[in-house]
PDB file of N, CA and C in Angstrom:
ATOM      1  N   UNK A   1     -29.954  13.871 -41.535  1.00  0.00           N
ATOM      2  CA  UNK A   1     -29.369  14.285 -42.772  1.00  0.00           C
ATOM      3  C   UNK A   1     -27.895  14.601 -42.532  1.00  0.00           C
ATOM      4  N   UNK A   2     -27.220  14.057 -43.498  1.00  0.00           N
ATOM      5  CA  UNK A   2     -25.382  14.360 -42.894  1.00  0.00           C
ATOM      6  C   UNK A   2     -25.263  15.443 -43.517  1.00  0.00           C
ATOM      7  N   UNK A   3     -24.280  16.089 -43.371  1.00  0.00           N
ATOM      8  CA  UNK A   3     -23.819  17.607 -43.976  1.00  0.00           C
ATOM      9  C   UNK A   3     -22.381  17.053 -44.866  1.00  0.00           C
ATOM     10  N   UNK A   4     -22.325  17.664 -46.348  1.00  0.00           N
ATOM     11  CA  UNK A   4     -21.126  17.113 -47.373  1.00  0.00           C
ATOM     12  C   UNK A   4     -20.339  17.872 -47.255  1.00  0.00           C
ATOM     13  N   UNK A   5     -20.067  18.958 -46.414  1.00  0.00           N
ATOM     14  CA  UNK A   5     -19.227  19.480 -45.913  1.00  0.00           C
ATOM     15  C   UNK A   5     -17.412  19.389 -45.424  1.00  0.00           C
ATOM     16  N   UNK A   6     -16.741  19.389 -46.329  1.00  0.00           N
ATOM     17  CA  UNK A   6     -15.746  18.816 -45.551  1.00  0.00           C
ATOM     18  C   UNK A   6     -14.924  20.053 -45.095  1.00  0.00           C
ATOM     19  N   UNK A   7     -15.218  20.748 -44.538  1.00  0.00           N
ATOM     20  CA  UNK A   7     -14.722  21.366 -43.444  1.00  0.00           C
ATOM     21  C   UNK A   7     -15.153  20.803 -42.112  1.00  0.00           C
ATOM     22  N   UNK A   8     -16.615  20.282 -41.934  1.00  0.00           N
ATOM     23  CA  UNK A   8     -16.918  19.742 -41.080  1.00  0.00           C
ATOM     24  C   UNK A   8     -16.525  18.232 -40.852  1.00  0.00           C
ATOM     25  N   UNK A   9     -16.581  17.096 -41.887  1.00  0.00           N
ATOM     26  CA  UNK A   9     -15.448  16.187 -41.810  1.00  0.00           C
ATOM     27  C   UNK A   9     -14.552  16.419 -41.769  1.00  0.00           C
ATOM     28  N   UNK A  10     -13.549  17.147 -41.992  1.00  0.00           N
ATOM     29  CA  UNK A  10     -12.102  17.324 -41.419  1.00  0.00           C
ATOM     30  C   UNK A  10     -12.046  17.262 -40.108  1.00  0.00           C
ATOM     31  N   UNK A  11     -13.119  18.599 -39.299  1.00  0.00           N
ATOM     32  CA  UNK A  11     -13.345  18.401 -38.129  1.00  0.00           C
ATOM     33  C   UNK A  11     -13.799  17.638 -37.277  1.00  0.00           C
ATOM     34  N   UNK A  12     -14.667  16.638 -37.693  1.00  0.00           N
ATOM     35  CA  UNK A  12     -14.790  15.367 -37.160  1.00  0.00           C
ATOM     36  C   UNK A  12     -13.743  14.493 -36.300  1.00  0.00           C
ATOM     37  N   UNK A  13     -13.236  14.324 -37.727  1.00  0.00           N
ATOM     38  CA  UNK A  13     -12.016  13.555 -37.951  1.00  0.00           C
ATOM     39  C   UNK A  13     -10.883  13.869 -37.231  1.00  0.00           C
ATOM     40  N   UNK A  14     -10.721  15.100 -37.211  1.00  0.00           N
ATOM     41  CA  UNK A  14      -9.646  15.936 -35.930  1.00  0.00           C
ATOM     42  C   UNK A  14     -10.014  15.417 -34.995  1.00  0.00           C
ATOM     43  N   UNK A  15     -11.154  15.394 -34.315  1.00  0.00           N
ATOM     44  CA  UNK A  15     -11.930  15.534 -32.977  1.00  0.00           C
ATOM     45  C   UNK A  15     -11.971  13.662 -32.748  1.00  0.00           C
ATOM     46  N   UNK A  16     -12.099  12.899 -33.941  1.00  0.00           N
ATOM     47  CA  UNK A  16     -11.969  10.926 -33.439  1.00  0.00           C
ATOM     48  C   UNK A  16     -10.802  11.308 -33.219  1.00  0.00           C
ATOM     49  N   UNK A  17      -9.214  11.781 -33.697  1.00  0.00           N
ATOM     50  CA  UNK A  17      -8.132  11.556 -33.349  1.00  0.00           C
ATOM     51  C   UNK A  17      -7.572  11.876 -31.744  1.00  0.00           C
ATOM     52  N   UNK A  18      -8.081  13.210 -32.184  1.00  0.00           N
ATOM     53  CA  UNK A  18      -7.573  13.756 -31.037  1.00  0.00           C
ATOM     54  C   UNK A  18      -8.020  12.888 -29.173  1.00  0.00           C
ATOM     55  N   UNK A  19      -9.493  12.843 -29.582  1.00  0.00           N
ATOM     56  CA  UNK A  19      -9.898  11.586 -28.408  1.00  0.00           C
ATOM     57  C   UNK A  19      -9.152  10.419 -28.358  1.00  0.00           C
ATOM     58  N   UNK A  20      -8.802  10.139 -29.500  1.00  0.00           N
ATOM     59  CA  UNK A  20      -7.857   8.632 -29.561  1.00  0.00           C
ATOM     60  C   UNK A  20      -6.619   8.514 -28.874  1.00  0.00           C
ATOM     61  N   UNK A  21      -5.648   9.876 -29.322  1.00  0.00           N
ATOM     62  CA  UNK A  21      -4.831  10.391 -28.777  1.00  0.00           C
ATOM     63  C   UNK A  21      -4.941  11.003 -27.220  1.00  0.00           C
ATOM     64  N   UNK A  22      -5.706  11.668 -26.854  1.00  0.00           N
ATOM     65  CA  UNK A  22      -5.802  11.531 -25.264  1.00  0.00           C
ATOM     66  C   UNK A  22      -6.049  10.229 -24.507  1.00  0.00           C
ATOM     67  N   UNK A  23      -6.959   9.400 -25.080  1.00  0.00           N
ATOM     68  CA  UNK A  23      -6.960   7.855 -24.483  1.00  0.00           C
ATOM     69  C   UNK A  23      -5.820   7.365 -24.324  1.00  0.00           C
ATOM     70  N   UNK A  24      -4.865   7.219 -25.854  1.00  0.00           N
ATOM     71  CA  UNK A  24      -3.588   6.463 -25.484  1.00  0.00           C
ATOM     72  C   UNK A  24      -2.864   7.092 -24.291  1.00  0.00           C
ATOM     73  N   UNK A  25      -2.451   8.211 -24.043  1.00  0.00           N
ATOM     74  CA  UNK A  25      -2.033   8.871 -23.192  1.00  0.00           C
ATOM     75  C   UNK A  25      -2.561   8.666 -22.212  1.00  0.00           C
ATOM     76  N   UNK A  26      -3.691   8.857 -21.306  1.00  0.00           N
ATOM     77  CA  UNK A  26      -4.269   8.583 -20.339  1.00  0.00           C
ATOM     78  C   UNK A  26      -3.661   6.732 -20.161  1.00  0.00           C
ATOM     79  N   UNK A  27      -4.129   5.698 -20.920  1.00  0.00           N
ATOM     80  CA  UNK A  27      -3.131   4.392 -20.560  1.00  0.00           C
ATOM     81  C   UNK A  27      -2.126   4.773 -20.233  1.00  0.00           C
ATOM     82  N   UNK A  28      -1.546   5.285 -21.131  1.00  0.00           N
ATOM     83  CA  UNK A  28       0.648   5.084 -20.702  1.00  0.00           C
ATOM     84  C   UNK A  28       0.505   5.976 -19.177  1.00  0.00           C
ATOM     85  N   UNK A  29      -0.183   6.820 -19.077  1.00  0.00           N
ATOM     86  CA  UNK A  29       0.287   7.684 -18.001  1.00  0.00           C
ATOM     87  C   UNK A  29      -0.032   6.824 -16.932  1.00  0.00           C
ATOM     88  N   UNK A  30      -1.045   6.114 -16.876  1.00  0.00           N
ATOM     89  CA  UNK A  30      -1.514   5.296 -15.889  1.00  0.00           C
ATOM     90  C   UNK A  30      -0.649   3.844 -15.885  1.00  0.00           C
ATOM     91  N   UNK A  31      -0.324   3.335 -16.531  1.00  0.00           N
ATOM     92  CA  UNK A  31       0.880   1.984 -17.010  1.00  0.00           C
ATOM     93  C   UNK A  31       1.761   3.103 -16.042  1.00  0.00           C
ATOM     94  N   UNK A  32       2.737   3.691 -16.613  1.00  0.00           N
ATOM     95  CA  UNK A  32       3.387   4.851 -15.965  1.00  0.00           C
ATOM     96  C   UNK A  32       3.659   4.936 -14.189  1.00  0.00           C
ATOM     97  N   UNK A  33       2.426   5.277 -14.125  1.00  0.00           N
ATOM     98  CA  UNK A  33       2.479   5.484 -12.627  1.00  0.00           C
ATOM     99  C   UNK A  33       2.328   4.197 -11.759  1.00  0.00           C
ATOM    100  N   UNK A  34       1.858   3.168 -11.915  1.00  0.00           N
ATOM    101  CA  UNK A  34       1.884   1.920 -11.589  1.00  0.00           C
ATOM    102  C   UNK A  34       3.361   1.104 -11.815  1.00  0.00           C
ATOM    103  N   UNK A  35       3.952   1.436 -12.945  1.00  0.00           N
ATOM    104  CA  UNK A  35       5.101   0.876 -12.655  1.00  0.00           C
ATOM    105  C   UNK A  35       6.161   2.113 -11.635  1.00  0.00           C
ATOM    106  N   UNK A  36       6.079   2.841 -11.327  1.00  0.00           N
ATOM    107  CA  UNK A  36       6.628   3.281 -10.574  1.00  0.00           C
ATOM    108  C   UNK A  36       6.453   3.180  -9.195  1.00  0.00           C
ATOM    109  N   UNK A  37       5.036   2.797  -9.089  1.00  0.00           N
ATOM    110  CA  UNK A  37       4.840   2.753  -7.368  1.00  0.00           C
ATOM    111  C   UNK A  37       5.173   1.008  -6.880  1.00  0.00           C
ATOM    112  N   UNK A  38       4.803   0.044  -8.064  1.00  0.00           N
ATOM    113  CA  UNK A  38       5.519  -0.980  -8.390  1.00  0.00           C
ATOM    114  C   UNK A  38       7.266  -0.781  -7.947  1.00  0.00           C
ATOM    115  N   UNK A  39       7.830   0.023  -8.604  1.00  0.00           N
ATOM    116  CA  UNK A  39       9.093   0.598  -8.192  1.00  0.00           C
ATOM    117  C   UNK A  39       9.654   0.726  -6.721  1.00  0.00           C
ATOM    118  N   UNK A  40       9.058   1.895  -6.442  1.00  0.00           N
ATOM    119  CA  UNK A  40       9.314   2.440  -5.089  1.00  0.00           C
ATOM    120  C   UNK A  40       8.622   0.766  -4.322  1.00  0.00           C
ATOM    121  N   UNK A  41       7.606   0.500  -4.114  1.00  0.00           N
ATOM    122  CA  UNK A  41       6.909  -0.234  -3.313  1.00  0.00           C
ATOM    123  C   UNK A  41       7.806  -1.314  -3.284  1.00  0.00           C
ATOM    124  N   UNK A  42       8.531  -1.929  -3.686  1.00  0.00           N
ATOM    125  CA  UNK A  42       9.262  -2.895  -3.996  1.00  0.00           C
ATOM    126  C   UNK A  42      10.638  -2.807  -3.188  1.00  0.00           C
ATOM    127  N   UNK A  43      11.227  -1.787  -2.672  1.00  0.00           N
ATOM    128  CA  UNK A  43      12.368  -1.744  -2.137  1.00  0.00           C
ATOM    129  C   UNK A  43      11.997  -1.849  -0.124  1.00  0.00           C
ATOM    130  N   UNK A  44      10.540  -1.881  -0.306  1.00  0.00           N
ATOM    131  CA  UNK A  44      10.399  -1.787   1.379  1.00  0.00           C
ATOM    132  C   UNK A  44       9.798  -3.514   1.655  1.00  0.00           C
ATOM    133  N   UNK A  45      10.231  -3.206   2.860  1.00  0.00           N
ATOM    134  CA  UNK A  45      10.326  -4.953   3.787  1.00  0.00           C
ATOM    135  C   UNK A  45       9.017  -4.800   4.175  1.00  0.00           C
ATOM    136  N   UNK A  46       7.919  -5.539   3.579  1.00  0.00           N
ATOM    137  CA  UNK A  46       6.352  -5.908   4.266  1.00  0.00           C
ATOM    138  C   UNK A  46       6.836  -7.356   4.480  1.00  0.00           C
ATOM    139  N   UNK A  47       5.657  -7.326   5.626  1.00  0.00           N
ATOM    140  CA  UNK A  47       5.803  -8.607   6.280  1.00  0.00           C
ATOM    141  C   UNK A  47       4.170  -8.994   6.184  1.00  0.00           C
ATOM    142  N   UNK A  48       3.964 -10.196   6.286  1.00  0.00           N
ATOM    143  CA  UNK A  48       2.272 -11.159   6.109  1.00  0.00           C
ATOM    144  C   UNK A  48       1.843 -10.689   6.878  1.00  0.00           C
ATOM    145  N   UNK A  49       0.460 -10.571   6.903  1.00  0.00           N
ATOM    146  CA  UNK A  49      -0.327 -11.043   8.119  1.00  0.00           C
ATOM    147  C   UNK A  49      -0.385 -12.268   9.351  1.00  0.00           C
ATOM    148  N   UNK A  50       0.611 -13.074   8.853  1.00  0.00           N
ATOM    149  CA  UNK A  50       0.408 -14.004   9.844  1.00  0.00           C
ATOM    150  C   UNK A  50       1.836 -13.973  10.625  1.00  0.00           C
ATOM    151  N   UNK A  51       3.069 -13.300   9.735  1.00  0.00           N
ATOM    152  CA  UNK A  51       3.855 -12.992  10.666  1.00  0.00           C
ATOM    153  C   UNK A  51       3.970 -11.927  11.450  1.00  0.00           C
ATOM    154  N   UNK A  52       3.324 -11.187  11.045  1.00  0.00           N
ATOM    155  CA  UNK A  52       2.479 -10.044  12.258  1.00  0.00           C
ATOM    156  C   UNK A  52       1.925 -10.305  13.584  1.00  0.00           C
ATOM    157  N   UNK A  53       1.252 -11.546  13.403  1.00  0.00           N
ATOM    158  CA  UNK A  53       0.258 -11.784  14.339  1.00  0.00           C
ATOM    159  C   UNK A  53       1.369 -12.651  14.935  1.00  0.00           C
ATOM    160  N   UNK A  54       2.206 -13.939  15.011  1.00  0.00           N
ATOM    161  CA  UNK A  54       2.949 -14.383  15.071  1.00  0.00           C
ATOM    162  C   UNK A  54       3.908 -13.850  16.244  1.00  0.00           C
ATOM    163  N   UNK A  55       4.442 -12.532  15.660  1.00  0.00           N
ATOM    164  CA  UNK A  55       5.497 -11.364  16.482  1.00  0.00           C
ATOM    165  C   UNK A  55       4.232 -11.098  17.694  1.00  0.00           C
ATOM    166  N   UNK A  56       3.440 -10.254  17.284  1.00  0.00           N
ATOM    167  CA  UNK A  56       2.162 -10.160  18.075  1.00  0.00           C
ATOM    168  C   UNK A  56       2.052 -10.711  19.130  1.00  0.00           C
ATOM    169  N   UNK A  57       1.875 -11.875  19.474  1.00  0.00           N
ATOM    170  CA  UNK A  57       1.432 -13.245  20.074  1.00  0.00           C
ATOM    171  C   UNK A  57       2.900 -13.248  20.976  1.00  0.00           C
ATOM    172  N   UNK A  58       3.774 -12.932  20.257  1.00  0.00           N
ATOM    173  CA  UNK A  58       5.212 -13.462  21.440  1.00  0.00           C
ATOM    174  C   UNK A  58       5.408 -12.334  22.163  1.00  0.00           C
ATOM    175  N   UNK A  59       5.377 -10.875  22.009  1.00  0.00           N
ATOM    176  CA  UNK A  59       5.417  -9.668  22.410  1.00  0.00           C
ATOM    177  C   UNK A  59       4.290 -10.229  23.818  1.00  0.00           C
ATOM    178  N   UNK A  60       3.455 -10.559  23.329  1.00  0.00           N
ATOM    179  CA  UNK A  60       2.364 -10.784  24.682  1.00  0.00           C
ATOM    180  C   UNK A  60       2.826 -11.891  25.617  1.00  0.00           C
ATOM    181  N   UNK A  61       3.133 -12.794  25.107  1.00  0.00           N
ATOM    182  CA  UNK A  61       3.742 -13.793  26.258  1.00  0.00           C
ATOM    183  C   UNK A  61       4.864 -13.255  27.053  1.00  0.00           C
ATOM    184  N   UNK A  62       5.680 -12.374  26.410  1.00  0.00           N
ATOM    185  CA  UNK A  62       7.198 -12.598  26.668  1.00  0.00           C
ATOM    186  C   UNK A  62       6.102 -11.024  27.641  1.00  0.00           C
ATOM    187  N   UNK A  63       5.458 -10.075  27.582  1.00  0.00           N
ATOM    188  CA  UNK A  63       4.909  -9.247  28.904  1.00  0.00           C
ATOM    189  C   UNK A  63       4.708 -10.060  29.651  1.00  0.00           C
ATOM    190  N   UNK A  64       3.515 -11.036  29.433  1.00  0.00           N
ATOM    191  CA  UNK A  64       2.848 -11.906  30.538  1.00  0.00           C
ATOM    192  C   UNK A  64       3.747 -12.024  31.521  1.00  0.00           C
ATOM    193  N   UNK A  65       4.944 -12.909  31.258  1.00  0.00           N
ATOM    194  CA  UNK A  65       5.994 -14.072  31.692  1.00  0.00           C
ATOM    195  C   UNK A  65       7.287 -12.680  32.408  1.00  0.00           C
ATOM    196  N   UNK A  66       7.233 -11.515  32.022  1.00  0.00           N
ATOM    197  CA  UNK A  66       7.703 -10.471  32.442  1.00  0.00           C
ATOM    198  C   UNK A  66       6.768  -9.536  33.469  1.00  0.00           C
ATOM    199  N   UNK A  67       5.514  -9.994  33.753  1.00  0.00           N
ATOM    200  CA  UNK A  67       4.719  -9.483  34.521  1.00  0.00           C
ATOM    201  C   UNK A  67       5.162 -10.459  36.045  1.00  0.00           C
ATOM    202  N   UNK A  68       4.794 -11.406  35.337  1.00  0.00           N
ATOM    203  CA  UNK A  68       5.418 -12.400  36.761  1.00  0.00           C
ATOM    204  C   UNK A  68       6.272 -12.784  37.169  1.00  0.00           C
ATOM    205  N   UNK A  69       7.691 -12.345  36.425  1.00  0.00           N
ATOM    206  CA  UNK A  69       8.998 -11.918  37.103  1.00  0.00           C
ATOM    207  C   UNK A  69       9.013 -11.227  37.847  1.00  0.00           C
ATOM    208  N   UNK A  70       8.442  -9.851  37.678  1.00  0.00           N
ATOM    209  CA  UNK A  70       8.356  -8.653  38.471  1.00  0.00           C
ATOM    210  C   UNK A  70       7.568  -8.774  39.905  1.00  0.00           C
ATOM    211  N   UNK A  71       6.349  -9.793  39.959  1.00  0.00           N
ATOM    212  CA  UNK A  71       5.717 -10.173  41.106  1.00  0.00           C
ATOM    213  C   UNK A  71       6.906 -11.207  41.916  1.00  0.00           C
ATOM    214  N   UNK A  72       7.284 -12.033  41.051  1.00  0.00           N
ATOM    215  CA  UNK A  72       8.243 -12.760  41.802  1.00  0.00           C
ATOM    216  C   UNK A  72       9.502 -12.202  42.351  1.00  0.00           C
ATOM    217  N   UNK A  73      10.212 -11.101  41.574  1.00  0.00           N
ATOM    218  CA  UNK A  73      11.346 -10.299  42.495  1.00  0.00           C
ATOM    219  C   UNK A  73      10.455  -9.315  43.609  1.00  0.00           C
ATOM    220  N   UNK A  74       9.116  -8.806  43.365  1.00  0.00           N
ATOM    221  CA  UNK A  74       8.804  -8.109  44.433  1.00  0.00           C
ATOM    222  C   UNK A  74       8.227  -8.787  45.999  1.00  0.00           C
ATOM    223  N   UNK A  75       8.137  -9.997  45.661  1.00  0.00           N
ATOM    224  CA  UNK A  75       8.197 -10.526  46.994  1.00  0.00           C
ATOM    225  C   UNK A  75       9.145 -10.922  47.060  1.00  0.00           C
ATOM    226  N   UNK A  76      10.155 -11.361  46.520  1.00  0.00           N
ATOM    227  CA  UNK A  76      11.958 -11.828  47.295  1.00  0.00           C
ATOM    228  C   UNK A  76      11.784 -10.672  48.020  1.00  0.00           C
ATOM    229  N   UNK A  77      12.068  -9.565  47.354  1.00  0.00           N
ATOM    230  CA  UNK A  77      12.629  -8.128  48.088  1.00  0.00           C
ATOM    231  C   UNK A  77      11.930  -8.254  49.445  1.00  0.00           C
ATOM    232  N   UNK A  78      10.553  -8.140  48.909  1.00  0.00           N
ATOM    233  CA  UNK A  78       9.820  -7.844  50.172  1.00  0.00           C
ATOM    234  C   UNK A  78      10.312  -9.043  51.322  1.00  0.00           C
ATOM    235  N   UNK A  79      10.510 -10.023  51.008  1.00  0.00           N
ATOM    236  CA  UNK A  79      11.144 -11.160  52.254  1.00  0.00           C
ATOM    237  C   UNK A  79      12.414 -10.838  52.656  1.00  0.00           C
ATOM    238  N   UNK A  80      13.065 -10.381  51.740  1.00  0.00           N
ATOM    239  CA  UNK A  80      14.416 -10.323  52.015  1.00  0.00           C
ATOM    240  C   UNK A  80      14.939  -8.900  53.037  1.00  0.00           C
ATOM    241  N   UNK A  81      13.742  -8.125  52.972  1.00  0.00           N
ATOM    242  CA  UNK A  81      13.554  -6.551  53.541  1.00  0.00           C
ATOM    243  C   UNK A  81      12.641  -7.155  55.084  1.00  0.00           C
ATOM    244  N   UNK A  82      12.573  -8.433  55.201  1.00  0.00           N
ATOM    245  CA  UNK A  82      11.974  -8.423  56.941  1.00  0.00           C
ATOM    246  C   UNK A  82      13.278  -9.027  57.519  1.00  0.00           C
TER     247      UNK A  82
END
């Protein structure tokens, strides 16, 4: 049974708006904060995954190939020290 009340439809009616009105708000605030981290996020240098791995991969050779420099000057020395 509905009630013909319009004190209580008024209040209804307050209460669809007012939800309506916090929804829109809740979007913009959220639009909002996304374009801002959009913002900020945008001024820093990311690099792929594959040029990661890429850098990665040469960092390790260029040890390797620097590991066996170091074996190779430590026996000069050592020959050069008899």
């Amino acid at each position: 049974m509905q009630s013909e009340n319009p004190i209580i439809a008024d209040f209804v009616k307050l209460a669809n708006s007012a939800a309506g009105t916090f929804a829109g708000m809740t979007r913009e605030a959220r639009d909002t904060a996304r374009e801002k981290m959009r913002e900020a996020m945008g001024g820093m240098d990311f690099v792929s995954r594959e040029e990661f791995d890429a850098v990665k991969d040469m960092a390790a050779n260029a040890r390797e190939k620097c590991d066996v420099l170091e074996a190779k000057i430590a026996a000069l020395e050592a020959k050069l020290a008899k």
